[in-house]
Protein backbone atom coordinates (compact mmCIF):
# COMPACT_ATOMS: atom_id res chain seq x y z
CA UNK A 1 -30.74 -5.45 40.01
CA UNK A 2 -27.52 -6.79 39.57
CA UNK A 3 -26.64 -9.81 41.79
CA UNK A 4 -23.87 -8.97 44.21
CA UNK A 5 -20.92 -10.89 45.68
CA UNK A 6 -20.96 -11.62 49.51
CA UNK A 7 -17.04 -10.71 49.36
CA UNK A 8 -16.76 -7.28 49.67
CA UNK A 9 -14.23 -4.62 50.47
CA UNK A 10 -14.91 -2.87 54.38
CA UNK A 11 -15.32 1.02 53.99
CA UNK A 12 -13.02 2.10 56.23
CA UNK A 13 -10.06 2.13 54.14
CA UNK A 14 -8.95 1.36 50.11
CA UNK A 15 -8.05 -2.48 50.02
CA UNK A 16 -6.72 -4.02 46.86
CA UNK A 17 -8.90 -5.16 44.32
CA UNK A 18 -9.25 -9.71 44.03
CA UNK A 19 -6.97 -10.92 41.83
CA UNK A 20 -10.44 -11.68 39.98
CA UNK A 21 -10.93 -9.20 37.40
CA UNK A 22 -14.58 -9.81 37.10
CA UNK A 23 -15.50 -9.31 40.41
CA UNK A 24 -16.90 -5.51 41.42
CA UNK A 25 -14.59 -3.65 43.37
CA UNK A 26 -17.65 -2.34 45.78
CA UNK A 27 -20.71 -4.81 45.98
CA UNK A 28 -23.05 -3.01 48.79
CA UNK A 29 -26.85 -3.38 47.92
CA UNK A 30 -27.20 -0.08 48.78
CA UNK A 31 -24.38 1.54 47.40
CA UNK A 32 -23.44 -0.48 43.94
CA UNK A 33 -24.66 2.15 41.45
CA UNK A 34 -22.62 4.87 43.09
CA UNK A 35 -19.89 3.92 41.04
CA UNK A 36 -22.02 4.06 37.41
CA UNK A 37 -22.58 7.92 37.70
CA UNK A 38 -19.02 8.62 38.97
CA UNK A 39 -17.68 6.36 35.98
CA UNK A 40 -19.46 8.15 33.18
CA UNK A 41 -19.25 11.95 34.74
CA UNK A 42 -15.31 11.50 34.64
CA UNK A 43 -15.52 9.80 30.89
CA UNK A 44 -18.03 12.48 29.98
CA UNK A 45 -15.95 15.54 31.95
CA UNK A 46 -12.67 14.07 30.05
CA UNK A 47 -14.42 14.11 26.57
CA UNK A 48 -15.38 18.26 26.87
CA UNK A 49 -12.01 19.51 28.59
CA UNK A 50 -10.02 21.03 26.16
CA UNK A 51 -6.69 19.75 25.07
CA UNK A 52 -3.31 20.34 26.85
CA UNK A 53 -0.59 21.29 25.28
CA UNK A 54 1.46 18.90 24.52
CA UNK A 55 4.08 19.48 27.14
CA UNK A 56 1.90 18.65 29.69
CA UNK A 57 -0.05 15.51 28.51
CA UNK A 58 -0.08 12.83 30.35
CA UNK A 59 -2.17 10.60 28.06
CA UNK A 60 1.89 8.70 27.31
CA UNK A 61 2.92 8.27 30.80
CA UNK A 62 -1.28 6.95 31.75
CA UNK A 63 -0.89 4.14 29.36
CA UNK A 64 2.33 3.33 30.90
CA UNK A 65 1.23 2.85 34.17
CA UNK A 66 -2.07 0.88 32.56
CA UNK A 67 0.55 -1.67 31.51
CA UNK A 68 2.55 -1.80 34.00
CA UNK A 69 0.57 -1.40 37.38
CA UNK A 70 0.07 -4.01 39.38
CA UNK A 71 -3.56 -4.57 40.28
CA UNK A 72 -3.51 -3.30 43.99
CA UNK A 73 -1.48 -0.38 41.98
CA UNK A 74 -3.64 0.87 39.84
CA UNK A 75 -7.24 0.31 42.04
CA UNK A 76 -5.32 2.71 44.32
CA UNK A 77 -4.17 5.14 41.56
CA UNK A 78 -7.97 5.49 40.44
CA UNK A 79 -9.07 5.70 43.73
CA UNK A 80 -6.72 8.74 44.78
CA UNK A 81 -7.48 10.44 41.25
CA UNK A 82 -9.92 13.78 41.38
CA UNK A 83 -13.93 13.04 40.48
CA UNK A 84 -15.98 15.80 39.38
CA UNK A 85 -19.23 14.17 41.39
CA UNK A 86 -22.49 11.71 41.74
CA UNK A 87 -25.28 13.10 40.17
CA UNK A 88 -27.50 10.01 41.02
CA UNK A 89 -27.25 9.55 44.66
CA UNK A 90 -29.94 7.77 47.18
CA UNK A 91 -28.94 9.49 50.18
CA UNK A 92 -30.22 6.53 52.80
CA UNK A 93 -29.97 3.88 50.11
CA UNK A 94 -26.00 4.55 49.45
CA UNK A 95 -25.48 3.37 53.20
CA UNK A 96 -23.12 0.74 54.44
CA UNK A 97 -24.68 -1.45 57.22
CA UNK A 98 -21.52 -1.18 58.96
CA UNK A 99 -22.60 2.39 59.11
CA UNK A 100 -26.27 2.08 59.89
CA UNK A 101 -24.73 0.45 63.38
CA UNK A 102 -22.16 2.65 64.03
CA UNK A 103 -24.80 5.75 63.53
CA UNK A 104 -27.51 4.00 65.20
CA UNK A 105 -26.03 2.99 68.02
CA UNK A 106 -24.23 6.16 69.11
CA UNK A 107 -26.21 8.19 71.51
CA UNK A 108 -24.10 10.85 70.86
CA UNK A 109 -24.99 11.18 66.90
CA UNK A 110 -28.16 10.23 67.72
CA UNK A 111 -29.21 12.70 70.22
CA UNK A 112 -30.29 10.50 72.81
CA UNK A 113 -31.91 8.00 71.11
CA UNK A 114 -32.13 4.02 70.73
CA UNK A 115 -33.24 1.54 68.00
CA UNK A 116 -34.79 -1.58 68.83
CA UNK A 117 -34.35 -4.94 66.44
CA UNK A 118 -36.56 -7.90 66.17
CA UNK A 119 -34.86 -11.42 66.63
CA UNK A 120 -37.69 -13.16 67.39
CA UNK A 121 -40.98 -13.79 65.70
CA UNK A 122 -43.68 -15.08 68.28
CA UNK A 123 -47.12 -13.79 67.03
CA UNK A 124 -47.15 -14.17 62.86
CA UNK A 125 -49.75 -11.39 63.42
CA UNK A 126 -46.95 -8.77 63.97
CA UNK A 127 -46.11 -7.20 60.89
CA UNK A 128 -44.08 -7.51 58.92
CA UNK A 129 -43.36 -10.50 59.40
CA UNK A 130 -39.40 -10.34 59.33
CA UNK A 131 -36.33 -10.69 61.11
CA UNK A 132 -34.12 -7.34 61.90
CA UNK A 133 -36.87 -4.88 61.45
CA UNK A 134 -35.55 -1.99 63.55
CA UNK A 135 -37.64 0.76 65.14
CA UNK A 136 -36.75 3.57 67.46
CA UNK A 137 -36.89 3.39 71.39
CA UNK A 138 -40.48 5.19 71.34
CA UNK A 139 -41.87 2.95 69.11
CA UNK A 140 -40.55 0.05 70.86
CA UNK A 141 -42.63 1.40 74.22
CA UNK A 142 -45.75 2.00 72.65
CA UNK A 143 -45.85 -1.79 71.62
CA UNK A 144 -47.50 -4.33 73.69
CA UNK A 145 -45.48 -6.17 76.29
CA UNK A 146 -45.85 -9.60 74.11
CA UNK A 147 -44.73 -7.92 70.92
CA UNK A 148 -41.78 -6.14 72.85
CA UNK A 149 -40.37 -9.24 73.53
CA UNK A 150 -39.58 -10.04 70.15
CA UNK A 151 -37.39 -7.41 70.08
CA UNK A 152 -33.54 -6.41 71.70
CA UNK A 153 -31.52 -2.95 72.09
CA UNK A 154 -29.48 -2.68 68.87
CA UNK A 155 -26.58 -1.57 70.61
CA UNK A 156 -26.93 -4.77 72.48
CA UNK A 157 -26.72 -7.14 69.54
CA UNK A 158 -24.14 -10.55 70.42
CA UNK A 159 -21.62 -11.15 67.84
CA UNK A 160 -23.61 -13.65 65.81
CA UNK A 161 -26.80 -11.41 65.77
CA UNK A 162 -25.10 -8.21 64.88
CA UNK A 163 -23.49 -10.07 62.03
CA UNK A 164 -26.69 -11.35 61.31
CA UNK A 165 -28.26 -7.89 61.55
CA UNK A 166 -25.62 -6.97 58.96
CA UNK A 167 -25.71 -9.74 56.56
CA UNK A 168 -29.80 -8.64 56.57
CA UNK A 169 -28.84 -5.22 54.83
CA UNK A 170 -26.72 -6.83 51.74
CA UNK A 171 -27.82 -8.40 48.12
CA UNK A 172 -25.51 -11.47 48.07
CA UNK A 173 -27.11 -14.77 48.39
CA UNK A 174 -28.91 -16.28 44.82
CA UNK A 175 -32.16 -15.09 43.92
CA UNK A 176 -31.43 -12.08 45.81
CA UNK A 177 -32.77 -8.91 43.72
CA UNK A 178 -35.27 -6.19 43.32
CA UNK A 179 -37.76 -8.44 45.63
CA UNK A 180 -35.37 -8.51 48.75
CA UNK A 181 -34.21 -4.86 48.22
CA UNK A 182 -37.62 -3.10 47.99
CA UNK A 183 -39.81 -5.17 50.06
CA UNK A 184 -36.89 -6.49 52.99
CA UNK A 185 -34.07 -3.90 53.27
CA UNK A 186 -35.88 -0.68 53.13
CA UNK A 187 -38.46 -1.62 55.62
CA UNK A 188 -35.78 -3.06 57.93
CA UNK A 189 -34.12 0.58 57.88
CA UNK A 190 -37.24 3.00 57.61
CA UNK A 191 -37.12 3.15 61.54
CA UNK A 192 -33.72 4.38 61.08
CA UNK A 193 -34.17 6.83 58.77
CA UNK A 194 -37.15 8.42 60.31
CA UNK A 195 -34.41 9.41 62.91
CA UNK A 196 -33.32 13.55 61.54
CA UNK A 197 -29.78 13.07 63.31
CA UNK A 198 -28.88 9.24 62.00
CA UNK A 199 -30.36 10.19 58.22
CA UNK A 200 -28.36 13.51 58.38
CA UNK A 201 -24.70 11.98 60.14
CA UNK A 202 -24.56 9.13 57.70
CA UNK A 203 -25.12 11.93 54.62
CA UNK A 204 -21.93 13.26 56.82
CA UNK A 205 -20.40 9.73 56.79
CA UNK A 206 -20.78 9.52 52.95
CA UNK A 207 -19.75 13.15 52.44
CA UNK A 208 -15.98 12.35 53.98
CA UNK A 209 -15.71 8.64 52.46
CA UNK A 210 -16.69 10.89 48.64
CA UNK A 211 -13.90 13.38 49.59
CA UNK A 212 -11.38 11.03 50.62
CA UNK A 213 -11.86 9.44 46.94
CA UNK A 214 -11.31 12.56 45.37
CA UNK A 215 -15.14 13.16 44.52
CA UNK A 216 -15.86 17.29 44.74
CA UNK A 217 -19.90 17.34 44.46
CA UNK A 218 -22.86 14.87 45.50
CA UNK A 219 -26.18 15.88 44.59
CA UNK A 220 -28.50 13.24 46.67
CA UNK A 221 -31.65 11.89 46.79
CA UNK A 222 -33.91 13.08 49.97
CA UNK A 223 -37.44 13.63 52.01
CA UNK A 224 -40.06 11.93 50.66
CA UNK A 225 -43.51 12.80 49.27
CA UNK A 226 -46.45 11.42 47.75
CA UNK A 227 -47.02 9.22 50.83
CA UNK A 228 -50.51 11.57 51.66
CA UNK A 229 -48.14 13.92 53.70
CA UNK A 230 -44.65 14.41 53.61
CA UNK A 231 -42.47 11.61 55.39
CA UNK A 232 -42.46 12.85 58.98
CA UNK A 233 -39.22 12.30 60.90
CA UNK A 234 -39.91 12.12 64.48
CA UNK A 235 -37.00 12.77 67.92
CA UNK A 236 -36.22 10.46 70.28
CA UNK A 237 -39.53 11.23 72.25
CA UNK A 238 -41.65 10.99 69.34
CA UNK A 239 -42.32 14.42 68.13
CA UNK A 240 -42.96 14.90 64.95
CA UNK A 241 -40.31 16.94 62.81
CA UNK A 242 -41.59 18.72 59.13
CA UNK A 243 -39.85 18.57 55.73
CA UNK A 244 -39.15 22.22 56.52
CA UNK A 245 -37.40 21.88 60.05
CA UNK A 246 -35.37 19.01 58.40
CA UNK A 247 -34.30 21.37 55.94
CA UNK A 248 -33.14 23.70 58.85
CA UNK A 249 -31.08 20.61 60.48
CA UNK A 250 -29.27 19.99 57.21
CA UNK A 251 -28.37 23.43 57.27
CA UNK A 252 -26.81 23.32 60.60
CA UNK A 253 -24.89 20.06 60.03
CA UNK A 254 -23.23 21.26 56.82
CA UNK A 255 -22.21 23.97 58.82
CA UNK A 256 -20.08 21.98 61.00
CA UNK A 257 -16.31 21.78 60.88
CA UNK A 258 -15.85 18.26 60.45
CA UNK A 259 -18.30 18.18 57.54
CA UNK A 260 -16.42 21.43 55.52
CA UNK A 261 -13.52 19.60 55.97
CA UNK A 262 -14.95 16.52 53.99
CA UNK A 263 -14.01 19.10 51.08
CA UNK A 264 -17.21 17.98 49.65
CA UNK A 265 -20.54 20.11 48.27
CA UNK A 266 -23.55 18.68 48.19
CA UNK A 267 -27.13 19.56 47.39
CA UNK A 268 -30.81 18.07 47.21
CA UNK A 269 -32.83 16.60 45.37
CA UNK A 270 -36.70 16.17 46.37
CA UNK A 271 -37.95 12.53 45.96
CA UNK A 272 -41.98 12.06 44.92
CA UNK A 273 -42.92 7.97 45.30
CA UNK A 274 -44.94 7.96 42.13
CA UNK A 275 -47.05 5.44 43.03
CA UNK A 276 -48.95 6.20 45.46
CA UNK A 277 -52.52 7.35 44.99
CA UNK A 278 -51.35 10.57 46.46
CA UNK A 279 -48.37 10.85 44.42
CA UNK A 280 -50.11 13.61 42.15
CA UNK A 281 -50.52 15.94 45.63
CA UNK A 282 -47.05 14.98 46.37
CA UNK A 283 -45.33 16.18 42.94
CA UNK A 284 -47.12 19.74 44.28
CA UNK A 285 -45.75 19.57 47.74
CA UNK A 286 -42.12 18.70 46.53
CA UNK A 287 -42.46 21.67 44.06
CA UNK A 288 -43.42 23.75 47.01
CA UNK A 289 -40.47 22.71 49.24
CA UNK A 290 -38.06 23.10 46.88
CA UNK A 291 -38.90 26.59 45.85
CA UNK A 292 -38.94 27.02 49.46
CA UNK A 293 -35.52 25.99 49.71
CA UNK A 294 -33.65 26.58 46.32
CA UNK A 295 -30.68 27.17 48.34
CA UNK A 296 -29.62 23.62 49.16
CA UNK A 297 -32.40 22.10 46.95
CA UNK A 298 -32.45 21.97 43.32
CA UNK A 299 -34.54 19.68 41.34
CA UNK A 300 -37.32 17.21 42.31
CA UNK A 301 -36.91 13.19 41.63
CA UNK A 302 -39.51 10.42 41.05
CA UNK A 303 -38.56 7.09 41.92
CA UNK A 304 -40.29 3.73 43.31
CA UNK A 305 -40.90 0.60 41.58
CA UNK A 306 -41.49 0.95 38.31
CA UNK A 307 -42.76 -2.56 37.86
CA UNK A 308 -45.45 -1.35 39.76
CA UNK A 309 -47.52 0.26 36.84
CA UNK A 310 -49.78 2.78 39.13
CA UNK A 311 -46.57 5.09 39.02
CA UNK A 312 -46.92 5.14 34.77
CA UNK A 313 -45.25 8.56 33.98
CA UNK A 314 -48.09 9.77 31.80
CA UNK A 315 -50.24 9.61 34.89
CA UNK A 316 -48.24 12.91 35.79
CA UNK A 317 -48.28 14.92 32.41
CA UNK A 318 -50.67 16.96 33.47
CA UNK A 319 -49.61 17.77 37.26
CA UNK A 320 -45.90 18.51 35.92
CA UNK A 321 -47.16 21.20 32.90
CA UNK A 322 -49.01 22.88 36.04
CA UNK A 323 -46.13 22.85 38.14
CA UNK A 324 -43.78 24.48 35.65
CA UNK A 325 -46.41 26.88 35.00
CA UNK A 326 -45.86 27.88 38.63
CA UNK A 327 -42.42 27.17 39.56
CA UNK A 328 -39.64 28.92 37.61
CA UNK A 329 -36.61 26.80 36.83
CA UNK A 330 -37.05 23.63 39.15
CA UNK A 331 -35.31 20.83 37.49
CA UNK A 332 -36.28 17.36 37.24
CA UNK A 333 -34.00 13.91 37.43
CA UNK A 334 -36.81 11.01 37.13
CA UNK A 335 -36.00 7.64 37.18
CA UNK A 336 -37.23 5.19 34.23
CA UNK A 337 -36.29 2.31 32.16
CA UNK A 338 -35.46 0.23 35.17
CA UNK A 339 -38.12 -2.23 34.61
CA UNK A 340 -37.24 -6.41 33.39
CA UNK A 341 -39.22 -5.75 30.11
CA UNK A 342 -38.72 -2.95 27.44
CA UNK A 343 -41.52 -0.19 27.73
CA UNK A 344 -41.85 3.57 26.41
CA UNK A 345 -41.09 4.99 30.07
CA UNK A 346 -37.90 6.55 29.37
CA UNK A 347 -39.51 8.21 26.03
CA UNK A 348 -42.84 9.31 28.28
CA UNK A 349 -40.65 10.85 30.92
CA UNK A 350 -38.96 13.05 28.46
CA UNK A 351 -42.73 14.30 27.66
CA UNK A 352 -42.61 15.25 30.97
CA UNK A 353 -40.13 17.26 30.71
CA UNK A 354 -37.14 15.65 32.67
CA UNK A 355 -33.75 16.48 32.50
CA UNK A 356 -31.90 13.65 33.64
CA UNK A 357 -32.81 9.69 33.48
CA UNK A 358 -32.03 7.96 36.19
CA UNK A 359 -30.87 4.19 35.35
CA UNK A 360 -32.92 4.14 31.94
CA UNK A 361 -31.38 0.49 31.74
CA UNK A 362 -34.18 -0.24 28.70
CA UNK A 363 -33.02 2.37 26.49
CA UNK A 364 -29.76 0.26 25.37
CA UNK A 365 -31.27 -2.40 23.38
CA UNK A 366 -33.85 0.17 22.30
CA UNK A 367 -32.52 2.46 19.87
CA UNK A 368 -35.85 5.25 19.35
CA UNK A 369 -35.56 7.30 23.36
CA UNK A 370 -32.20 8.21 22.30
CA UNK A 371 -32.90 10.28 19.75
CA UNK A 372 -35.62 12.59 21.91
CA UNK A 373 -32.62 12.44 24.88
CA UNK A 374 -29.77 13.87 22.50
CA UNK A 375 -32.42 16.44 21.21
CA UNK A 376 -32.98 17.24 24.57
CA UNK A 377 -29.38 17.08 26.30
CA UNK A 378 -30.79 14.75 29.03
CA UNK A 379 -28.43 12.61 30.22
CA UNK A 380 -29.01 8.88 31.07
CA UNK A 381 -27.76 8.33 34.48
């Protein structure tokens, strides 16, 4: 986890790079490895076109403007030019928190519902024991009157608190890492993105910030299993909502004007949370859904932490070699090698037959797993 700077350019429109040349251009805890994938998918797409005649190249008149482009310049040259697409994509992890409040407090986008924070912490017994953990309305009524004080309407949120609320959702201060961003930010948003319409309108927020950066295709990370059922998603009264109605909802969304316009395709990839004890069960559910659904879904992800050794990929050899047994021509993007210590994971996963790496940060200063991955064509993502 790389640490990020608290200065950080606002979404809503291209600003000129600091004069800084070391400092990232984008710096969001959950969107800083967007711009990894769409880095090495335009190197890589560049290295297999074939060449232009020589009338028409351009490589001349680039390194002219590399040399003479002001900074501001060329940041907003790069930024206009075409990208083929992200291939590793967390769909509710590549989220401003700007975002997460405009979304979540809409009532329009929403539907109808309302998201409760907590700025106060009166009983240590309430857990989780954290600031900003936000829940929907009906969540928020089923609590006890003592623990409902703790909490305040989201779309009610002072100045300071909102920017507080915000400043919660970022990787900035020191020592900030893998601790803050596993265990703090995605608990503080999981009452979020158990709402269908806010999870689905900020994929439709990303989808027309990608197209208005030139990016063509975003193949994201989505619905979660391997939790003992799949992750329900629940309306504003409650209800529960299946995988498969979610599916449906997607459908309809896309479908919309505004979002065709974005100019942008996307697809789906299934996410399993390998280590859970039912992790095993949920590799066969996502295999089920997707096959179910081949038509916006089309390959099956593992992620979680992998410092957490109960998600060990050759825990799933076995599940996997059933699964393709069953499944034609499902693919599979698994993270690995994301881990503070070299291991074998990023070797094991290709056992399992994986087709894309996601991170695989350990294979650099190990020279051996990339010698099974260019046997294999799987890329390192």
């Amino acid at each position: 986890m790389p640490h990020l700077s608290s200065q950080r350019i606002t979404p809503e429109t291209p600003s000129a790079p600091e004069t800084d040349s070391k400092r990232p251009l984008l710096n969001s805890s959950l969107g800083y490895t967007l711009l990894q994938p769409l880095v090495w998918l335009t190197v890589l797409s560049a290295a297999f076109i074939a060449p232009v005649p020589a009338q028409n190249d351009f490589s001349a008149r680039f390194e002219e403007i590399k040399k003479s482009a002001t900074d501001e310049q060329l940041y907003r040259f790069l930024y206009d030019l075409p990208k083929g697409g992200d291939l590793h994509n967390h769909q509710d992890g590549a989220v401003w928190p700007e975002w997460w409040y405009q979304v979540a407090t809409d009532p329009v986008k929403t539907h109808g519902d309302a998201f409760y924070t907590r700025t106060k912490i009166l009983d240590s017994k309430n857990s989780p024991i954290m600031y900003y953990n936000t829940i929907p309305k009906w969540r928020y009524d089923r609590l006890p009157e003592a623990s409902k004080a703790e909490y305040e309407p989201l779309a009610n949120l002072d100045a300071p608190t909102k920017a507080k609320w915000l400043a919660s959702l970022w990787l900035g201060d020191p020592g900030d890492g893998r601790e803050k961003f596993f265990e703090q930010i995605w608990p503080r948003i999981f009452g979020m993105l158990n709402s269908p319409y806010v999870t689905i309108e900020l994929l439709v927020e990303n989808m027309k910030r990608f197209g208005a950066e030139g990016v063509r295709y975003i193949e994201t990370q989505n619905l979660v299993f391997g939790l003992g059922a799949p992750t329900e998603f629940h309306d504003k009264d409650g209800n529960a909502i299946s995988v498969d109605q979610m599916a449906d909802l997607y459908r309809e969304r896309l479908r919309q004007p505004d979002a065709i316009a974005a100019g942008v395709t996307v697809r789906f990839q299934a996410v399993v949370l390998r280590f859970t004890p039912t992790a095993e069960q949920g590799v066969e559910d996502a295999y089920a859904f997707v096959d179910r659904h081949r038509d916006l879904w089309v390959g099956i992800n593992m992620a979680g932490r992998e410092d957490n050794e109960k998600g060990y990929p050759g825990r799933f050899l076995s599940v996997y070699r059933k699964m393709m047994g069953k499944y034609p021509a499902i693919s599979l993007s698994i993270h690995a090698g994301e881990s503070d210590e070299p291991n074998h994971h990023v070797r094991d996963t290709l056992f399992l037959g994986a087709q894309r790496i996601g991170h695989g940060s350990t294979s650099f200063p190990i020279l051996r797993p990339w010698k099974p991955c260019a046997r294999t064509r799987t890329w390192l993502r």
